[in-house]
N, C-alpha and C. Protein backbone atom coordinates (compact mmCIF):
# COMPACT_ATOMS: atom_id res chain seq x y z
N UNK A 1 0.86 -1.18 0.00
CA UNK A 1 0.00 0.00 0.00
C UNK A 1 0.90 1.24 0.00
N UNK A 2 0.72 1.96 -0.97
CA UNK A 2 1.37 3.54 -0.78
C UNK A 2 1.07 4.57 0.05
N UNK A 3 1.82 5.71 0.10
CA UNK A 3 1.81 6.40 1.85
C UNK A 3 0.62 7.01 1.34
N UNK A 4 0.46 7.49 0.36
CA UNK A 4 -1.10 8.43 0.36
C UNK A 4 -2.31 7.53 0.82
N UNK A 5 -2.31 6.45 0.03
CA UNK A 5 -3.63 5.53 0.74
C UNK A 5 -3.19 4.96 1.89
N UNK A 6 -2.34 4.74 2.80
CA UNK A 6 -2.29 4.42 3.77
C UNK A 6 -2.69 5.71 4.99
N UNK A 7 -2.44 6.43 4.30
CA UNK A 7 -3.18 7.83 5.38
C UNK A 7 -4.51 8.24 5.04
N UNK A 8 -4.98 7.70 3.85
CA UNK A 8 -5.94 7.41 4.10
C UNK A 8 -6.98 7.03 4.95
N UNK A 9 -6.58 5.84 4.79
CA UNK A 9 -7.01 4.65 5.70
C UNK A 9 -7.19 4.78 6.90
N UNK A 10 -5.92 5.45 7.49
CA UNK A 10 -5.71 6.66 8.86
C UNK A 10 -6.56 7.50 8.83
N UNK A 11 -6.89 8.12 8.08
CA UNK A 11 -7.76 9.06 8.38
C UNK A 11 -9.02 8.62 8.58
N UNK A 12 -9.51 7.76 7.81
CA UNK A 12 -10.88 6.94 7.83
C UNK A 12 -11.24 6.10 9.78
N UNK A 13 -9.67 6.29 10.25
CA UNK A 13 -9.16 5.60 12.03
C UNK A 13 -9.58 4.39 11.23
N UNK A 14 -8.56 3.78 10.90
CA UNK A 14 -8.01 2.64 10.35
C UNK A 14 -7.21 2.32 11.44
N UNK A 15 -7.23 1.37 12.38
CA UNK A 15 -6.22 1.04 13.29
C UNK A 15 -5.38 0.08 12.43
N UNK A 16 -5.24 -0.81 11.74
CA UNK A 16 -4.14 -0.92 10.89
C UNK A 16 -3.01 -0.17 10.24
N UNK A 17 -3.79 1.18 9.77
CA UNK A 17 -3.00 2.10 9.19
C UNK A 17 -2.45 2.77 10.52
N UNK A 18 -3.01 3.02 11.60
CA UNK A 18 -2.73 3.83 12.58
C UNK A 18 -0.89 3.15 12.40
N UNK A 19 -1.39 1.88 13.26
CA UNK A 19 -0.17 1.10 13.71
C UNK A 19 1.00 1.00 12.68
N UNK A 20 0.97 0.89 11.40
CA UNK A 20 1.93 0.69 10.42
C UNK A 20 2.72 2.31 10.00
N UNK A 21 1.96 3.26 10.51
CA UNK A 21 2.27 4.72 10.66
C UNK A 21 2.99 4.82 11.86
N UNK A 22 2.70 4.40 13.40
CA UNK A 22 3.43 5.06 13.82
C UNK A 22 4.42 3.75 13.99
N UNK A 23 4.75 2.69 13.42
CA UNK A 23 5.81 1.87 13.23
C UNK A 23 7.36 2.68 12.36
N UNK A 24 6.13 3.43 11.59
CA UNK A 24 6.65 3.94 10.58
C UNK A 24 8.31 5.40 10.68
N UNK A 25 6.90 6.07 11.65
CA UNK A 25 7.81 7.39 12.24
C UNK A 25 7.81 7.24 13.53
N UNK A 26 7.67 6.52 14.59
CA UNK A 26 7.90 6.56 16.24
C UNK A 26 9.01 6.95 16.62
N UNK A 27 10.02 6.55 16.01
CA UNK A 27 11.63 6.37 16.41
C UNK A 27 11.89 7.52 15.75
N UNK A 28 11.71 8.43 14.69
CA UNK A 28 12.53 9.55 14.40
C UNK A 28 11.29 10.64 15.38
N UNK A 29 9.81 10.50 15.49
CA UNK A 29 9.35 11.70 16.56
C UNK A 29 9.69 11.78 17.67
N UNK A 30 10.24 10.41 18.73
CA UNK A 30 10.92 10.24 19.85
C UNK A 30 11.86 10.95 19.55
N UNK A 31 13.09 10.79 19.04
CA UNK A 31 13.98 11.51 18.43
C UNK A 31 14.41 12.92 18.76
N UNK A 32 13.40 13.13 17.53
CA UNK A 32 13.06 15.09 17.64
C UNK A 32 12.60 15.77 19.13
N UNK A 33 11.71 14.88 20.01
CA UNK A 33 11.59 15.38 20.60
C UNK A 33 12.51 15.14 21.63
N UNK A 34 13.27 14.41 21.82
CA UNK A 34 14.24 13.87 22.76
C UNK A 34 15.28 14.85 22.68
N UNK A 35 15.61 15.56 21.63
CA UNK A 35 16.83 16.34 21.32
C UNK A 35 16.34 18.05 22.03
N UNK A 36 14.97 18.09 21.88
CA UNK A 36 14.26 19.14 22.88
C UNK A 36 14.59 19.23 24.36
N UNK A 37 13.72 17.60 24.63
CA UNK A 37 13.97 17.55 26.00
C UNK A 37 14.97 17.18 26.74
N UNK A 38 15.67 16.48 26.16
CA UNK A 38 16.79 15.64 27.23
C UNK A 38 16.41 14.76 27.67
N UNK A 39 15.24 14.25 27.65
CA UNK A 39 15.04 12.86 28.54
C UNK A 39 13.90 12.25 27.86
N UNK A 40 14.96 10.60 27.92
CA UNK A 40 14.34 9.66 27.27
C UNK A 40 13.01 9.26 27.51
N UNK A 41 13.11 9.43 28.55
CA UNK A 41 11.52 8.42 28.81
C UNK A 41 10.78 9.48 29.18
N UNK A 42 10.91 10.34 29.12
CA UNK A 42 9.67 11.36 29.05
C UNK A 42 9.71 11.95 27.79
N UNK A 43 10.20 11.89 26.71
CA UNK A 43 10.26 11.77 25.15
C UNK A 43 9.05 11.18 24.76
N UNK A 44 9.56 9.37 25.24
CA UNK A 44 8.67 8.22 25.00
C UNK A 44 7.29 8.83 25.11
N UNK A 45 6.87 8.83 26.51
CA UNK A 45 5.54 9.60 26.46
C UNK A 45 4.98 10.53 25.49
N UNK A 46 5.90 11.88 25.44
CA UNK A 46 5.53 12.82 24.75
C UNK A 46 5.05 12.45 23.18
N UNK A 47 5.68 11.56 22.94
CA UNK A 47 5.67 11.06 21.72
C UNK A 47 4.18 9.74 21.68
N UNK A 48 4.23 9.01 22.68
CA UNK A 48 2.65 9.08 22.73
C UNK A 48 1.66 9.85 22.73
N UNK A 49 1.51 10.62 23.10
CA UNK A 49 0.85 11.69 23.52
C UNK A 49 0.58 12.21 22.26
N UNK A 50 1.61 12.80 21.31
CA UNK A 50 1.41 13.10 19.84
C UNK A 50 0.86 12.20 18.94
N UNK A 51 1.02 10.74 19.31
CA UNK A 51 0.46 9.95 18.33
C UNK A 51 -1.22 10.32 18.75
N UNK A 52 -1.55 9.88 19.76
CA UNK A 52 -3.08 9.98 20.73
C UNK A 52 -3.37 10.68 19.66
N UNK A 53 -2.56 12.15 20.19
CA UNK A 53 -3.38 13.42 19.86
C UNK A 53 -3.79 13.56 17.83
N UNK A 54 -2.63 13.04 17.09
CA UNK A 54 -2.83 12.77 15.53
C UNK A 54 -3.64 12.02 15.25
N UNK A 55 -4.16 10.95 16.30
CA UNK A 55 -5.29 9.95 15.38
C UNK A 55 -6.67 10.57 16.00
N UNK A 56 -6.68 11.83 16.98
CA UNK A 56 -7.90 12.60 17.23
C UNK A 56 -8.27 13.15 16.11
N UNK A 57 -7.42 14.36 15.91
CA UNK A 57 -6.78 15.12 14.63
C UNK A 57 -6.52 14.61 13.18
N UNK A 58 -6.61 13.42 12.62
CA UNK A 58 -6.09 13.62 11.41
C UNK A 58 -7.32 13.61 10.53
N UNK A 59 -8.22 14.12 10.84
CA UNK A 59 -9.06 14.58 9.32
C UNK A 59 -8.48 16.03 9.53
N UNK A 60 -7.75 16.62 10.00
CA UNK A 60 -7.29 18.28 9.60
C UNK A 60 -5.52 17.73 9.49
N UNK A 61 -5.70 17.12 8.62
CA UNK A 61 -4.27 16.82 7.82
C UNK A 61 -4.67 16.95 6.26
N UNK A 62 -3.78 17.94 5.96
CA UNK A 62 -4.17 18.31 4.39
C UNK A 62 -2.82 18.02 3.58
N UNK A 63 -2.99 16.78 2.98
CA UNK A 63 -2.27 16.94 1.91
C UNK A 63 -1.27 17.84 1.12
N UNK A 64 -2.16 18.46 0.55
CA UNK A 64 -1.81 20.03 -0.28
C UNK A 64 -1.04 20.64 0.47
N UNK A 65 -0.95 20.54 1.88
CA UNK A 65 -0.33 21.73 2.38
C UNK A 65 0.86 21.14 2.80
N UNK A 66 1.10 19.91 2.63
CA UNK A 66 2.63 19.35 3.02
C UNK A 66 2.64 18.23 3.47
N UNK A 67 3.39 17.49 3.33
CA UNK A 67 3.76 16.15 3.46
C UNK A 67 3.04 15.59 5.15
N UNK A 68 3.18 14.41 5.19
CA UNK A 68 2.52 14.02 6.68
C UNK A 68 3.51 13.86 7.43
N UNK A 69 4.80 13.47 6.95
CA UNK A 69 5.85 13.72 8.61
C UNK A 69 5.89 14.61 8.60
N UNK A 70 6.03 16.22 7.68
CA UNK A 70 6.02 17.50 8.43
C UNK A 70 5.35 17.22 9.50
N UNK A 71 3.75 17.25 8.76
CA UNK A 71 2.69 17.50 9.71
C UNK A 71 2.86 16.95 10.98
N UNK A 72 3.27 15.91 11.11
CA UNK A 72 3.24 15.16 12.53
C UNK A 72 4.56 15.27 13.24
N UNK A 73 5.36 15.80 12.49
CA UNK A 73 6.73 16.15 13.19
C UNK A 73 6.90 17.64 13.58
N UNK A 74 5.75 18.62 12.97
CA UNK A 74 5.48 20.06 13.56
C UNK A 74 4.77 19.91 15.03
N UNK A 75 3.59 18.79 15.02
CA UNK A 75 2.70 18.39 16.05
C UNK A 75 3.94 18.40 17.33
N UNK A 76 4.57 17.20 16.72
CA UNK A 76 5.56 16.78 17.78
C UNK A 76 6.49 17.95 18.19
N UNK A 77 7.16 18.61 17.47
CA UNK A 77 7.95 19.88 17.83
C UNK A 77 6.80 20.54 19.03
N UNK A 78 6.25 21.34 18.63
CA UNK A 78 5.42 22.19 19.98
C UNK A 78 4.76 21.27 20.81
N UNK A 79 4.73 19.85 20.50
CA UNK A 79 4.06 19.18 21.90
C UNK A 79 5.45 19.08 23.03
N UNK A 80 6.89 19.11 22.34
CA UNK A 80 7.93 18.76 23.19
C UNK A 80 8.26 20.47 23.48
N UNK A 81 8.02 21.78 23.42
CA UNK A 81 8.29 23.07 23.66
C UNK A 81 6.96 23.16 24.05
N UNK A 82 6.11 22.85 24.35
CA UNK A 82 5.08 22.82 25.18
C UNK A 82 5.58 22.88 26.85
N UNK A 83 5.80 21.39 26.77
CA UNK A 83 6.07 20.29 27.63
C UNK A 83 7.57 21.56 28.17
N UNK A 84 8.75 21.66 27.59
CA UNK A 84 10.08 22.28 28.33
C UNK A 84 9.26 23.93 28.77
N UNK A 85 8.22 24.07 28.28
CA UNK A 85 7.80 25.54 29.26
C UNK A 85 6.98 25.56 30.32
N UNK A 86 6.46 24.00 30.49
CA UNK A 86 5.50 24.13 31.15
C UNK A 86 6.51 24.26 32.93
N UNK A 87 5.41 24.41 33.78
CA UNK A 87 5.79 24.33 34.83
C UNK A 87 6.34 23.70 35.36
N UNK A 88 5.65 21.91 35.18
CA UNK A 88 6.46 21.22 36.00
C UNK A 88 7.53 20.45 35.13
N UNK A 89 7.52 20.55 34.52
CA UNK A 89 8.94 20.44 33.46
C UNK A 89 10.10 21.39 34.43
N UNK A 90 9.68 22.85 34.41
CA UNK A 90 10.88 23.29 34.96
C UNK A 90 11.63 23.30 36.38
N UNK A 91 10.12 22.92 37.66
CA UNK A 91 10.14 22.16 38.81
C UNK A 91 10.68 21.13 38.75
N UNK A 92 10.51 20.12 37.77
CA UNK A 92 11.05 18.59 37.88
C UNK A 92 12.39 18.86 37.38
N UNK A 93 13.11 20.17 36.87
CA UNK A 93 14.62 20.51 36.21
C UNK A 93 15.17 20.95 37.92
N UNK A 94 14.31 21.85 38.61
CA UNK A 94 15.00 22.29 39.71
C UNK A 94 14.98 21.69 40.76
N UNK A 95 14.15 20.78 41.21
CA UNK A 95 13.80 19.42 42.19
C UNK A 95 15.45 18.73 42.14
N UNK A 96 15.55 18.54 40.80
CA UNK A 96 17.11 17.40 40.68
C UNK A 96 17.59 18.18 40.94
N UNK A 97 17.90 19.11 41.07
CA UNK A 97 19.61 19.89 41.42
C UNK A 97 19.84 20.24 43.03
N UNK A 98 18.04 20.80 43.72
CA UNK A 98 17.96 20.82 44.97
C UNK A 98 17.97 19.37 45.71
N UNK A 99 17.50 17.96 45.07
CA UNK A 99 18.06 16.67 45.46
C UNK A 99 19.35 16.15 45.86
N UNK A 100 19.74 16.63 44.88
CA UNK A 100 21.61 16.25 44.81
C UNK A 100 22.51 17.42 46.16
N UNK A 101 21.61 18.67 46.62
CA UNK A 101 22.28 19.13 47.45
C UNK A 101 21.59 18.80 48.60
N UNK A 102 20.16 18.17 49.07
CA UNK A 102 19.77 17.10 50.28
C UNK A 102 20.81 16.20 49.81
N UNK A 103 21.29 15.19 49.67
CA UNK A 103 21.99 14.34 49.30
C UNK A 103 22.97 14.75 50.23
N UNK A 104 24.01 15.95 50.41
CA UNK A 104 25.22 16.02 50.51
C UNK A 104 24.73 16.42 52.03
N UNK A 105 24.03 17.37 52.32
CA UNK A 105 23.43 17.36 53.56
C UNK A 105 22.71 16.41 54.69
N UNK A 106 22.08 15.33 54.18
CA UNK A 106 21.76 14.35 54.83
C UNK A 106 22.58 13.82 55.90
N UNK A 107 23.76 13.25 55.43
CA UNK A 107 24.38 12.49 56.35
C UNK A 107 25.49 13.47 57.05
N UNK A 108 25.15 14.67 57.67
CA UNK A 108 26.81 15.74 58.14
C UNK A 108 26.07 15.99 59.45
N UNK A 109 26.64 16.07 60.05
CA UNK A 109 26.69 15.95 61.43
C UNK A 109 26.85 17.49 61.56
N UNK A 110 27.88 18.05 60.78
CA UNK A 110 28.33 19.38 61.08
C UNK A 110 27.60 20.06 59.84
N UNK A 111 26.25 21.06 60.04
CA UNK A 111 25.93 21.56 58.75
C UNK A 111 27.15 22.49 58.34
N UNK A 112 27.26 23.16 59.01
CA UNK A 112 28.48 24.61 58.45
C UNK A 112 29.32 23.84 57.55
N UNK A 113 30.10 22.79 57.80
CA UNK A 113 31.20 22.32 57.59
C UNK A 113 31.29 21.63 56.07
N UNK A 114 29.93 21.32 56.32
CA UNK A 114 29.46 20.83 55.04
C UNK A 114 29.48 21.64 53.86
N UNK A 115 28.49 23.11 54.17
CA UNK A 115 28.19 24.59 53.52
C UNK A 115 29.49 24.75 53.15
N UNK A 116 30.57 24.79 54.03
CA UNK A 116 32.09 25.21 53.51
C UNK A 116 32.49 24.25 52.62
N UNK A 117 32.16 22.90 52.71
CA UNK A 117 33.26 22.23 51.43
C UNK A 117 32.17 22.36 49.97
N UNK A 118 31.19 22.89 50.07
CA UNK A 118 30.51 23.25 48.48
C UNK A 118 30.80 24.28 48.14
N UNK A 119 31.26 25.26 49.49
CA UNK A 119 31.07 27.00 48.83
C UNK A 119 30.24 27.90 49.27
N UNK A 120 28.83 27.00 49.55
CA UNK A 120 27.72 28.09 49.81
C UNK A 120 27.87 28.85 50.99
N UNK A 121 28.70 28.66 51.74
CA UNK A 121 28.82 29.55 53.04
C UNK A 121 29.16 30.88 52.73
N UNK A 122 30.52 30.65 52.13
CA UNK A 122 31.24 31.69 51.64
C UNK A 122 30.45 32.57 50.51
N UNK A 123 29.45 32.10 49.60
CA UNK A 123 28.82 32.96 49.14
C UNK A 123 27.95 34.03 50.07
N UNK A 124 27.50 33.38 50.62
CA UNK A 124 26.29 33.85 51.39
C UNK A 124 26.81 34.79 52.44
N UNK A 125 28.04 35.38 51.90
CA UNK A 125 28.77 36.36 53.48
C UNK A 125 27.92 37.78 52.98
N UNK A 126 27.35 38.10 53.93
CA UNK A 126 26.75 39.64 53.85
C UNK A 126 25.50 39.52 53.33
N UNK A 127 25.04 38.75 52.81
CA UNK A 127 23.86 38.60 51.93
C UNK A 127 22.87 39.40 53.51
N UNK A 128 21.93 39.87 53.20
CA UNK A 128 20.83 40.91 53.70
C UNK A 128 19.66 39.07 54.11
N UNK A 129 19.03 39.28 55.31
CA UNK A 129 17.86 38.24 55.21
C UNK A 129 16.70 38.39 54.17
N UNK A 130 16.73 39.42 53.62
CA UNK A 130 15.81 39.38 52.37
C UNK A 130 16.03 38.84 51.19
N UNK A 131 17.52 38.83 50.85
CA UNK A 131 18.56 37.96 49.95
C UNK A 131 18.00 36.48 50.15
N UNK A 132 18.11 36.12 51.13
CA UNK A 132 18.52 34.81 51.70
C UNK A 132 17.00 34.20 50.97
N UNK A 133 15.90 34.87 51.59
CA UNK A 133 14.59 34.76 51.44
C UNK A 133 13.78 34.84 50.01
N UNK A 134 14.69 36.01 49.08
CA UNK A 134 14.17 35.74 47.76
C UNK A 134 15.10 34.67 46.90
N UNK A 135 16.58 34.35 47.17
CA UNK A 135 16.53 33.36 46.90
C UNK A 135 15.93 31.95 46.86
N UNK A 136 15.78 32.00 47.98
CA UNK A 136 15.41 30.62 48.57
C UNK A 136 14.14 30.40 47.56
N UNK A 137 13.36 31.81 47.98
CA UNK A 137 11.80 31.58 46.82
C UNK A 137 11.77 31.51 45.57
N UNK A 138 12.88 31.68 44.48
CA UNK A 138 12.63 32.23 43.15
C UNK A 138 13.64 30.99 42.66
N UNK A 139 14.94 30.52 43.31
CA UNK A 139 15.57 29.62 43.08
C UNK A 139 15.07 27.80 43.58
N UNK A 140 14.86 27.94 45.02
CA UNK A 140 14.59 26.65 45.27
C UNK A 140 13.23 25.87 45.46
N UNK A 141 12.58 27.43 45.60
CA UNK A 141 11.09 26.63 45.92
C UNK A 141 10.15 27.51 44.34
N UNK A 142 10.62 27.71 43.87
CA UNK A 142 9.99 27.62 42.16
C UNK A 142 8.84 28.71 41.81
N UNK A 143 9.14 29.37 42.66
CA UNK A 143 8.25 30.76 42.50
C UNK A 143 8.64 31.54 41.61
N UNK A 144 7.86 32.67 40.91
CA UNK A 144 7.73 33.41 40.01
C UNK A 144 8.38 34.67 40.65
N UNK A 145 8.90 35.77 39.98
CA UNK A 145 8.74 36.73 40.66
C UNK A 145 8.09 37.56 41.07
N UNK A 146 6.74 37.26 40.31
CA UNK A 146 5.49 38.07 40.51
C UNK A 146 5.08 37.21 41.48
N UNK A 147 4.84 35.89 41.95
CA UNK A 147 4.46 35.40 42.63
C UNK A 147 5.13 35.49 44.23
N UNK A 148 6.39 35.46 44.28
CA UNK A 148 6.97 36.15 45.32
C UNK A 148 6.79 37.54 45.75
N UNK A 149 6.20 38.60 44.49
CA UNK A 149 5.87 39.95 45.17
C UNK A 149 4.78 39.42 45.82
N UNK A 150 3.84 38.85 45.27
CA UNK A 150 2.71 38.70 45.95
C UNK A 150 2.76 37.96 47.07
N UNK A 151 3.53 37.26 47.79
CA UNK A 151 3.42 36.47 48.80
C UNK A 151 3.66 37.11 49.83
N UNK A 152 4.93 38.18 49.31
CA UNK A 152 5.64 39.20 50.31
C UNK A 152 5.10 40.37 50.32
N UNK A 153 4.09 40.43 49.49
CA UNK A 153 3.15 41.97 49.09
C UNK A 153 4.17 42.80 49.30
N UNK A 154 4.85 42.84 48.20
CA UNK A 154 5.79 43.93 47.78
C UNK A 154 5.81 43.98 46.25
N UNK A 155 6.26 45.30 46.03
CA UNK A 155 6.13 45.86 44.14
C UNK A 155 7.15 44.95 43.07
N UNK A 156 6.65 44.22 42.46
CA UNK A 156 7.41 43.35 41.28
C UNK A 156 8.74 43.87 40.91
N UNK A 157 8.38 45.06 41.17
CA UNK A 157 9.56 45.99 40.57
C UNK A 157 10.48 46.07 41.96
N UNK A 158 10.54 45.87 42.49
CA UNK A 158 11.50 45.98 44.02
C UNK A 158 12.23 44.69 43.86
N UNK A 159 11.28 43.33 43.93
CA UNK A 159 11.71 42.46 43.88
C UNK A 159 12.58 41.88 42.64
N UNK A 160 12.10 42.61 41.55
CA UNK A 160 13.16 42.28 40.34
C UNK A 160 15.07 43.21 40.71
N UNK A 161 14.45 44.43 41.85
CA UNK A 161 15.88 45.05 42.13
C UNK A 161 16.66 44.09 42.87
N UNK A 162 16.15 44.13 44.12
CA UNK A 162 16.55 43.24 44.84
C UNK A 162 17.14 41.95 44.38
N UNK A 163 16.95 41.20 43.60
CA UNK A 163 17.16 39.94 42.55
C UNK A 163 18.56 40.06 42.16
N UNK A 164 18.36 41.22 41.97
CA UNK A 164 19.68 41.93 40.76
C UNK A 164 20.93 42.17 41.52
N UNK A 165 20.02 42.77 42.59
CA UNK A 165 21.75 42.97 43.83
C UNK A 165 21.67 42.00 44.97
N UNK A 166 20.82 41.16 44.84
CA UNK A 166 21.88 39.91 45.59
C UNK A 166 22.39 39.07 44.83
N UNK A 167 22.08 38.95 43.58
CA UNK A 167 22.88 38.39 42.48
C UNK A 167 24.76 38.84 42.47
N UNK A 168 24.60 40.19 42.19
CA UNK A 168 25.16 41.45 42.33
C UNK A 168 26.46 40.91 43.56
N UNK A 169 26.04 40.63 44.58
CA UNK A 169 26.82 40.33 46.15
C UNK A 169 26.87 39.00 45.85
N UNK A 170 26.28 38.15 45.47
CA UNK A 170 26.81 36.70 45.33
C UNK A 170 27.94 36.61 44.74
N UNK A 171 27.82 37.08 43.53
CA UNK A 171 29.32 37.58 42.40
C UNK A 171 30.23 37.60 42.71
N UNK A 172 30.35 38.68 43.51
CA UNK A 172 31.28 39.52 44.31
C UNK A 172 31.78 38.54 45.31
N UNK A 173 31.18 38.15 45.81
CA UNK A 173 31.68 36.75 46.74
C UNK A 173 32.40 35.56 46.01
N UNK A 174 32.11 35.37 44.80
CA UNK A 174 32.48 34.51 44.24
C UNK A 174 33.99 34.73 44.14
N UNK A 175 34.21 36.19 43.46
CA UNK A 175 35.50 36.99 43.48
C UNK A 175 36.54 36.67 44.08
């Protein structure tokens, strides 16, 4: 069977055609989207997820207007830049990095001592308790900055200063 009548057939929700389609392209839309995300097995999904969503969708697959792996490999592009903007995409990016530093903290007897062999002590010399506090909110616990004005009912615009100059003093510490 040739690809035009086989998308056909697809389109008609031909589960034959479905299956011999995404036999067809699974492994290069995993792919594409894998090179988005970075991670395999949430690729996998995503890439289910696009198939789901194409055999909802494919009577608004037009021919004329371009080939069908475009079509289903455009699908797949913004379902995987969907997915890297969404929220917990970028929670589940900052979760691992705040994991790996529970990790090093868990087992120390001596917190300070610990803080000193990563560094963070020494950053944190002079930092203001408001520093301490919008970090903590905007870096580890995944707040917005608008969402931190609002928690702290203070002006977006303060808190974007503030941002800037404890950034500003972290630097400088780094120095």
């Amino acid at each position: 069977m040739n690809l035009d009548n086989l998308i056909q057939q697809f389109q008609k929700k031909d589960s034959a055609a479905f299956e011999t389609l995404y036999h067809m392209y699974a492994e290069n839309i995993c792919g594409v989207i894998n090179v988005i995300l970075k991670d395999a097995e949430r690729s996998q999904e995503i890439c289910q997820d696009v198939f789901v969503k194409v055999w909802e969708k494919s009577d608004q697959y037009d021919a004329s207007k371009g080939r069908f792996f475009t079509w289903l490999l455009n699908i797949a592009r913004n379902a995987a830049i969907d997915e890297v903007r969404s929220k917990s995409h970028k929670n589940q990016k900052k979760n691992l990095a705040v994991d790996s530093l529970v990790g090093i903290f868990e087992n120390s007897e001596d917190l300070n001592s610990k803080m000193d062999t990563i560094g963070l002590q020494s950053l944190l010399i002079g930092l203001k308790e408001k520093c301490i506090l919008l970090i903590d909110m905007l870096y580890f616990k995944g707040y917005t900055q608008k969402e931190a004005a609002k928690e702290l009912n203070t002006p977006i615009g303060t808190i974007k200063t503030r941002i800037r100059s404890c950034i500003s003093s972290i630097r400088k510490n780094m120095a």
